[in-house]
N, C-alpha and C. Protein backbone atom coordinates (compact mmCIF):
# COMPACT_ATOMS: atom_id res chain seq x y z
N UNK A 1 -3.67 16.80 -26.98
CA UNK A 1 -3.33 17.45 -25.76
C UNK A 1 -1.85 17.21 -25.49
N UNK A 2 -1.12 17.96 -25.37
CA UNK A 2 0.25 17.91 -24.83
C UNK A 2 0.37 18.38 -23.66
N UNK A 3 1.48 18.00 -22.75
CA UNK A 3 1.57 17.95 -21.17
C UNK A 3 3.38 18.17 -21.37
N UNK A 4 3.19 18.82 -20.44
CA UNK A 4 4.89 19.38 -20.43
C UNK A 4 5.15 18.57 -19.00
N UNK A 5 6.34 18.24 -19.19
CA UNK A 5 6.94 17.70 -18.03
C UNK A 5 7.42 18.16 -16.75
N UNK A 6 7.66 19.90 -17.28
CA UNK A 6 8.24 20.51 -16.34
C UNK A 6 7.28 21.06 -15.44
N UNK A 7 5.56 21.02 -15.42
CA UNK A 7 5.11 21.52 -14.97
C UNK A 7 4.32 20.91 -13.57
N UNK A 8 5.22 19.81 -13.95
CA UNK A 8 4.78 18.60 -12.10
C UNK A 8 5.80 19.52 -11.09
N UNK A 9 5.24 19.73 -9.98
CA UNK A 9 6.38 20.21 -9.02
C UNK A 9 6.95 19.01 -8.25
N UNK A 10 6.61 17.41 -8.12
CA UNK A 10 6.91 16.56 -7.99
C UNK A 10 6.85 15.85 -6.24
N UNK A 11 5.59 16.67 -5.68
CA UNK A 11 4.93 16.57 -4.40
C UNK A 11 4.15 15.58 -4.41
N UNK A 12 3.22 14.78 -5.41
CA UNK A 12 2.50 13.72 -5.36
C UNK A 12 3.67 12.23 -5.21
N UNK A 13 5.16 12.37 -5.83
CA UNK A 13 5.71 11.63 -5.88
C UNK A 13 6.42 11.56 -4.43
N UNK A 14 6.80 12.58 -3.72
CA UNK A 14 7.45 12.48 -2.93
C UNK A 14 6.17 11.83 -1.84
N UNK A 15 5.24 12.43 -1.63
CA UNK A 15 3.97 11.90 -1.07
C UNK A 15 3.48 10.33 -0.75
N UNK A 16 3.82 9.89 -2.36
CA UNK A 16 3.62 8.37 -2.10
C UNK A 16 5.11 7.80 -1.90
N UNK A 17 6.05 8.64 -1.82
CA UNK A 17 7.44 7.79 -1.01
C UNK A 17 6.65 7.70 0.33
N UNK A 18 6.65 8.81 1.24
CA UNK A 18 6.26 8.89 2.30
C UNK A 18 5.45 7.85 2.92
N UNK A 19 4.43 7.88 1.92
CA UNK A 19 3.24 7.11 2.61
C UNK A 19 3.21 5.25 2.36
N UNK A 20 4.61 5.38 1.49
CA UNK A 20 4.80 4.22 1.64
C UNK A 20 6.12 3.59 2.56
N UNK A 21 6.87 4.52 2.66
CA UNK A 21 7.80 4.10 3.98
C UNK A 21 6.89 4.30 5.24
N UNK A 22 5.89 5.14 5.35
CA UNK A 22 4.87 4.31 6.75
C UNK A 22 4.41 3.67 6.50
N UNK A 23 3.37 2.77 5.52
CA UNK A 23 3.25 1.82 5.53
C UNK A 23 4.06 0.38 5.66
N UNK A 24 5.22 0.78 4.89
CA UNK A 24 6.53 -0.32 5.41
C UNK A 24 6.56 -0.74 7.17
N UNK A 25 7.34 0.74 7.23
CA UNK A 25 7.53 0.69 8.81
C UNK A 25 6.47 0.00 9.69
N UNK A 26 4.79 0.34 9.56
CA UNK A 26 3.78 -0.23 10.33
C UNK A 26 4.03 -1.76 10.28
N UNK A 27 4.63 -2.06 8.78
CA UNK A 27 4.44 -3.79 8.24
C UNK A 27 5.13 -4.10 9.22
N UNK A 28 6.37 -3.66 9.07
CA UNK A 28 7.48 -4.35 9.73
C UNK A 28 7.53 -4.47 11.45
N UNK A 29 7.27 -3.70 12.15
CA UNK A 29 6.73 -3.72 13.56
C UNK A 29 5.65 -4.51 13.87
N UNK A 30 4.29 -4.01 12.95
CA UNK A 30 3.51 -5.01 13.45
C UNK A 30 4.08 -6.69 13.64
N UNK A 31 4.56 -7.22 12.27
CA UNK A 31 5.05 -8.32 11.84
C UNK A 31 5.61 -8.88 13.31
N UNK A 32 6.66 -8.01 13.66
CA UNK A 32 7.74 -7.48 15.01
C UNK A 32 6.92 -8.53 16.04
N UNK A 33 5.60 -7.50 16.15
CA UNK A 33 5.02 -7.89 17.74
C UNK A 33 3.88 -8.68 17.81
N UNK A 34 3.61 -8.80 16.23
CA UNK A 34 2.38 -10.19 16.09
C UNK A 34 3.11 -10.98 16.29
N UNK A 35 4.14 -11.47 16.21
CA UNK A 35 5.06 -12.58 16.17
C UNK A 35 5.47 -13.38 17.95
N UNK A 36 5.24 -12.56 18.69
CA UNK A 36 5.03 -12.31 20.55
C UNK A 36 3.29 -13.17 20.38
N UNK A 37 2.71 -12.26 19.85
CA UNK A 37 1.06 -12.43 20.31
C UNK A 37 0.73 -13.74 19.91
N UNK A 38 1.34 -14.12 18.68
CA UNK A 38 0.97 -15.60 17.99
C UNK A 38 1.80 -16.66 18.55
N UNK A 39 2.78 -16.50 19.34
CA UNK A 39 3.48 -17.12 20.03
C UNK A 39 2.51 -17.66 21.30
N UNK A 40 2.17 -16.62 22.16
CA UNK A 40 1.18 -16.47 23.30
C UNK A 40 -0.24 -17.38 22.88
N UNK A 41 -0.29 -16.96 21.49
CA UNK A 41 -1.67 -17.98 21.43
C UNK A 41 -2.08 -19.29 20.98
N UNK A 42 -0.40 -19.41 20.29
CA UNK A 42 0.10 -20.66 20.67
C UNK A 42 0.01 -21.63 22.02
N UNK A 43 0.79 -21.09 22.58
CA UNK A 43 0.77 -21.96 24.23
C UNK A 43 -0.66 -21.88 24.44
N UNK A 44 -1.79 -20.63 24.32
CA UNK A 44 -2.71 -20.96 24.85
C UNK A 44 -3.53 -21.96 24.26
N UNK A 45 -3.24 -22.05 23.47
CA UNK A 45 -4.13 -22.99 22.87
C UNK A 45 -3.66 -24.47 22.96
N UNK A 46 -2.45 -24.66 23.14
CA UNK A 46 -1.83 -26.29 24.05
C UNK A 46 -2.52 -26.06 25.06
N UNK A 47 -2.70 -24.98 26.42
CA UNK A 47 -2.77 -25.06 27.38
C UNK A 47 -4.31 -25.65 27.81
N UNK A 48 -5.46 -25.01 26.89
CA UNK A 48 -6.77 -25.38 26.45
C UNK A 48 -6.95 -26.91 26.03
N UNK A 49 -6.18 -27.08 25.06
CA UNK A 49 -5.88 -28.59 24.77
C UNK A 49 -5.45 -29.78 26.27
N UNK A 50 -5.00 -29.51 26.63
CA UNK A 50 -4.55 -30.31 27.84
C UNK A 50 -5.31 -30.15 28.73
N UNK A 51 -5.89 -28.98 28.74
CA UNK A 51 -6.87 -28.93 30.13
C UNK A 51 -7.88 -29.91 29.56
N UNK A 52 -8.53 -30.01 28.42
CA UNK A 52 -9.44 -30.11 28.00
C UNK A 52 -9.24 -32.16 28.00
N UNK A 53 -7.47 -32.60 27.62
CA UNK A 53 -7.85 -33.83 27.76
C UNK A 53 -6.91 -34.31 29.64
N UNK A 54 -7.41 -33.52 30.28
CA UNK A 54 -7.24 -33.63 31.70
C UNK A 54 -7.81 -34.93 32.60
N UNK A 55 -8.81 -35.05 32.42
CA UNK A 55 -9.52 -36.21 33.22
C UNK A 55 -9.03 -37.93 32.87
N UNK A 56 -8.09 -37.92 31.80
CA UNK A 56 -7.60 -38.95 31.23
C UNK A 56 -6.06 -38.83 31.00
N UNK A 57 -5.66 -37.93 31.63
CA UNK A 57 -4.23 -38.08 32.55
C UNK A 57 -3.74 -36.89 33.29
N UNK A 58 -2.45 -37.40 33.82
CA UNK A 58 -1.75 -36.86 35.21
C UNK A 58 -1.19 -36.04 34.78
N UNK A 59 -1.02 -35.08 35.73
CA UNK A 59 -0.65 -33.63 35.84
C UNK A 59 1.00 -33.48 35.62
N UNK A 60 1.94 -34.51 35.49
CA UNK A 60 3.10 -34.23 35.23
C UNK A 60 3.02 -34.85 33.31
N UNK A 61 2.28 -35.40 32.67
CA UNK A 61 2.42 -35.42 31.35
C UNK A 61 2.02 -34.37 30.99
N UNK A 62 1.04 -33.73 31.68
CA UNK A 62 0.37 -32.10 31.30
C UNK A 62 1.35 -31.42 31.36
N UNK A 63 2.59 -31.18 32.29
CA UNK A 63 3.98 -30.50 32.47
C UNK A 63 4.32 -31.00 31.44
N UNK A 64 4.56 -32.06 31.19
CA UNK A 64 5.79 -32.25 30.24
C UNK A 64 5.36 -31.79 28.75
N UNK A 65 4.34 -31.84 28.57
CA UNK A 65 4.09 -31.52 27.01
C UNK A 65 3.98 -29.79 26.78
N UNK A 66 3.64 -29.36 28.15
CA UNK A 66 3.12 -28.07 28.20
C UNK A 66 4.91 -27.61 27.77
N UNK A 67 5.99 -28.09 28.57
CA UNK A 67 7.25 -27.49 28.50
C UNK A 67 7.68 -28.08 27.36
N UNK A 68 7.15 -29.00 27.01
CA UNK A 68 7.87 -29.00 25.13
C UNK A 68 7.15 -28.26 24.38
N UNK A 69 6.07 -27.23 24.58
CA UNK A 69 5.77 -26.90 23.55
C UNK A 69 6.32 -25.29 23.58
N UNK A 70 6.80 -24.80 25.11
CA UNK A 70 7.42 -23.72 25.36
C UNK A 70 8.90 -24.08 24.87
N UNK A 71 9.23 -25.01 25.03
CA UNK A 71 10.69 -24.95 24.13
C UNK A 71 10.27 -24.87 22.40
N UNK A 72 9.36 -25.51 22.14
CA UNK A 72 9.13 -26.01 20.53
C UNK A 72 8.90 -24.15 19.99
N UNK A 73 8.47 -23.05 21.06
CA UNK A 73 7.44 -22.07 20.36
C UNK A 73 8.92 -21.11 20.71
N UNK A 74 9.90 -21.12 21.34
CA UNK A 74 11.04 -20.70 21.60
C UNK A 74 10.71 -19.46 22.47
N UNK A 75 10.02 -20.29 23.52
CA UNK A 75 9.81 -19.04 24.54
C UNK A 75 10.59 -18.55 26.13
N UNK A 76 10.45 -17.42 27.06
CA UNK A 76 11.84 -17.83 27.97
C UNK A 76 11.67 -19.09 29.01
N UNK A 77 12.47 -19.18 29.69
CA UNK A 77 12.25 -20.46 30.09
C UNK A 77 11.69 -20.10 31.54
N UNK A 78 10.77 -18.99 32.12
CA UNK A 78 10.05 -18.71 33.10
C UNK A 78 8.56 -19.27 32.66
N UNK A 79 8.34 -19.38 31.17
CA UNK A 79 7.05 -19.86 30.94
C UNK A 79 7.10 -21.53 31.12
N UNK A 80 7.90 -22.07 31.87
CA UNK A 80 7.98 -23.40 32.01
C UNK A 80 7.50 -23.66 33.24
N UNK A 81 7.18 -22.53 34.21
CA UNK A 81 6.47 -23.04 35.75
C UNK A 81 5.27 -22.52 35.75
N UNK A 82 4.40 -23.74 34.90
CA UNK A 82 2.83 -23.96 34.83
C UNK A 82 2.35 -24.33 36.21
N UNK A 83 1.41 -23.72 36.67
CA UNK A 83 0.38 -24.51 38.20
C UNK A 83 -0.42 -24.97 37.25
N UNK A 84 -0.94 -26.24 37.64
CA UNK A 84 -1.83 -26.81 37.77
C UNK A 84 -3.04 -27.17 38.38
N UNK A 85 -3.70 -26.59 39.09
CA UNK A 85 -4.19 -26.80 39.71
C UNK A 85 -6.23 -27.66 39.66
N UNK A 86 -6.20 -28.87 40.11
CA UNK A 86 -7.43 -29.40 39.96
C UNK A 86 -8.55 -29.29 41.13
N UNK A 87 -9.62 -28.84 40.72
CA UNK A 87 -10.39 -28.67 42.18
C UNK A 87 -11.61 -29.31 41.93
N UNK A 88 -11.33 -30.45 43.48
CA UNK A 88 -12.35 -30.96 43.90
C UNK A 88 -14.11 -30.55 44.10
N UNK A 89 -14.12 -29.24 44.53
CA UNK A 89 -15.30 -28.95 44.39
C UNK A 89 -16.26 -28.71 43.56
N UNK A 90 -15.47 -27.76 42.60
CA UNK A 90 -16.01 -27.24 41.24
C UNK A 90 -15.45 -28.27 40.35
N UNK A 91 -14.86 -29.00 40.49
CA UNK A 91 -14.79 -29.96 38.99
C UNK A 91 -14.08 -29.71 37.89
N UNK A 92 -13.50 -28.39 38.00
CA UNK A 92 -12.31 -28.21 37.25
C UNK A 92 -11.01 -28.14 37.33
N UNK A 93 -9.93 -27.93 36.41
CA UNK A 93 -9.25 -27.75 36.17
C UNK A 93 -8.40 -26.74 35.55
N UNK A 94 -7.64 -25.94 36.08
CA UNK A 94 -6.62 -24.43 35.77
C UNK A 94 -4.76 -24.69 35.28
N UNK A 95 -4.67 -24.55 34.26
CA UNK A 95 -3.50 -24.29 34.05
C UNK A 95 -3.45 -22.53 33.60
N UNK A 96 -1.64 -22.13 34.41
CA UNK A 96 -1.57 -21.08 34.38
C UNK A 96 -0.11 -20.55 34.54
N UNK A 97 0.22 -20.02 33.97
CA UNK A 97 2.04 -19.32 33.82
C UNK A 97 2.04 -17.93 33.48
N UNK A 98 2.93 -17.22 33.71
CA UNK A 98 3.62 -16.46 33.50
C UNK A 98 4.62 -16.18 32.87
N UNK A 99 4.98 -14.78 31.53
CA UNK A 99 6.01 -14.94 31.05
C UNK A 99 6.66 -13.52 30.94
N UNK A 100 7.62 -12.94 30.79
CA UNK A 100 7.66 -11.70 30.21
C UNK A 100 8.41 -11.83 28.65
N UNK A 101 8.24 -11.13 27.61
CA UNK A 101 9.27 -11.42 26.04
C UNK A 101 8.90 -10.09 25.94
N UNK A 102 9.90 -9.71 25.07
CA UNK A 102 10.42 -8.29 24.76
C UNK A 102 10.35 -8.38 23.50
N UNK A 103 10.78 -6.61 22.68
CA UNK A 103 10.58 -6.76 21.33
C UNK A 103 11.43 -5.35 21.17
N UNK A 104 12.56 -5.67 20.77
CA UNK A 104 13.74 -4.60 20.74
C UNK A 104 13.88 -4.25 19.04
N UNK A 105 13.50 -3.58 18.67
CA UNK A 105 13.16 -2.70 17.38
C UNK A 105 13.61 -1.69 17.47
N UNK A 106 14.61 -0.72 16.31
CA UNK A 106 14.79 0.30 15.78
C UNK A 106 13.60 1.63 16.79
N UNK A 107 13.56 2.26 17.54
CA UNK A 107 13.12 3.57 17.70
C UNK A 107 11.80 3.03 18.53
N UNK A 108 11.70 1.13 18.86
CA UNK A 108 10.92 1.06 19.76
C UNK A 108 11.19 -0.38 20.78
N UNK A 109 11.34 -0.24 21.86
CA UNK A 109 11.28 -1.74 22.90
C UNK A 109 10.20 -1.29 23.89
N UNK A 110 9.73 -2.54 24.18
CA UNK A 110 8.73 -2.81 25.01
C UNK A 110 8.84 -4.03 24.88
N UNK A 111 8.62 -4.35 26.68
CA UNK A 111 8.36 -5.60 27.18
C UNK A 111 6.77 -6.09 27.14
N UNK A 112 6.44 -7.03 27.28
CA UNK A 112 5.07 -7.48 27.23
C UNK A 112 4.90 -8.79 28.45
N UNK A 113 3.53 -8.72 29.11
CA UNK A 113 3.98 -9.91 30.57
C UNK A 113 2.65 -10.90 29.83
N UNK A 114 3.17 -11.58 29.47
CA UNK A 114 1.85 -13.08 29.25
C UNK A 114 1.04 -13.39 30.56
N UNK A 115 -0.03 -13.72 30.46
CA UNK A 115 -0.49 -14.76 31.61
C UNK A 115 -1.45 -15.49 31.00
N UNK A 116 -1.12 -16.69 30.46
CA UNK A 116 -2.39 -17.48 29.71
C UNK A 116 -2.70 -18.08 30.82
N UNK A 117 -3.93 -18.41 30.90
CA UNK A 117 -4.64 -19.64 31.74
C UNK A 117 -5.92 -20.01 30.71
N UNK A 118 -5.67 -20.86 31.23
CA UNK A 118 -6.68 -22.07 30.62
C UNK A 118 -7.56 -22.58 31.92
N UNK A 119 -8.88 -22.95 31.77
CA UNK A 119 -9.77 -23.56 32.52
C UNK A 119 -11.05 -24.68 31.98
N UNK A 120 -10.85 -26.01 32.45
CA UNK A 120 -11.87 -26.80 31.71
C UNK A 120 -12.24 -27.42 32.85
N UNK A 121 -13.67 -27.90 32.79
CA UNK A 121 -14.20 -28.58 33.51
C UNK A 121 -14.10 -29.92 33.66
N UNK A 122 -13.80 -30.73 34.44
CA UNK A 122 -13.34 -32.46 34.85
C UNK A 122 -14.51 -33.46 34.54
């Protein structure tokens, strides 16, 4: 069997350019804004952690570790005013902040507003 060369019109090739510069592009954005979300679930998961060893210390070591780990995760420095709050009735305990981080990309920005809270029982 012989196959002539000239008889590709060369649409399957251009095709998988295409479909692989969107696939790029998706990589690279997602990468972009997972990088925000894994950040976020970072802190939440200190924030869970601390609630969780709450009943065996005070609410300003809970600050302090909570804000080293917002400096350690390089986040803005609005996510550093955690409430705390412990309640007598129900027996638990709430940590909770606020943040906003952005994600300034080629042909896309958007801001994103965090609010982790954490809640464990005392």
């Amino acid at each position: 069997m012989v196959t002539v060369a000239g008889g590709r019109r060369g649409s399957s090739t251009l095709g998988c350019l295409v479909s692989l510069a969107i696939f790029g592009g998706a990589i690279y954005y997602g990468i972009a804004v997972g990088e925000h979300y894994w950040r976020y679930y970072q802190l939440l998961d200190e924030m869970r952690q601390q609630a969780s060893l709450a009943p065996s210390l005070v609410d300003p070591v809970i600050r302090r570790r909570l804000v080293s780990k917002v400096d350690e995760l390089g986040l803005p420095k609005e996510a550093r005013k955690f409430r705390i709050n412990r309640s007598v009735k129900t027996r638990t305990i709430s940590i909770e902040t606020e943040y906003a981080d952005s994600v300034n990309l080629p042909f896309f920005r958007h801001a994103f507003t965090f609010r982790p809270r954490a809640e464990e029982p005392l």
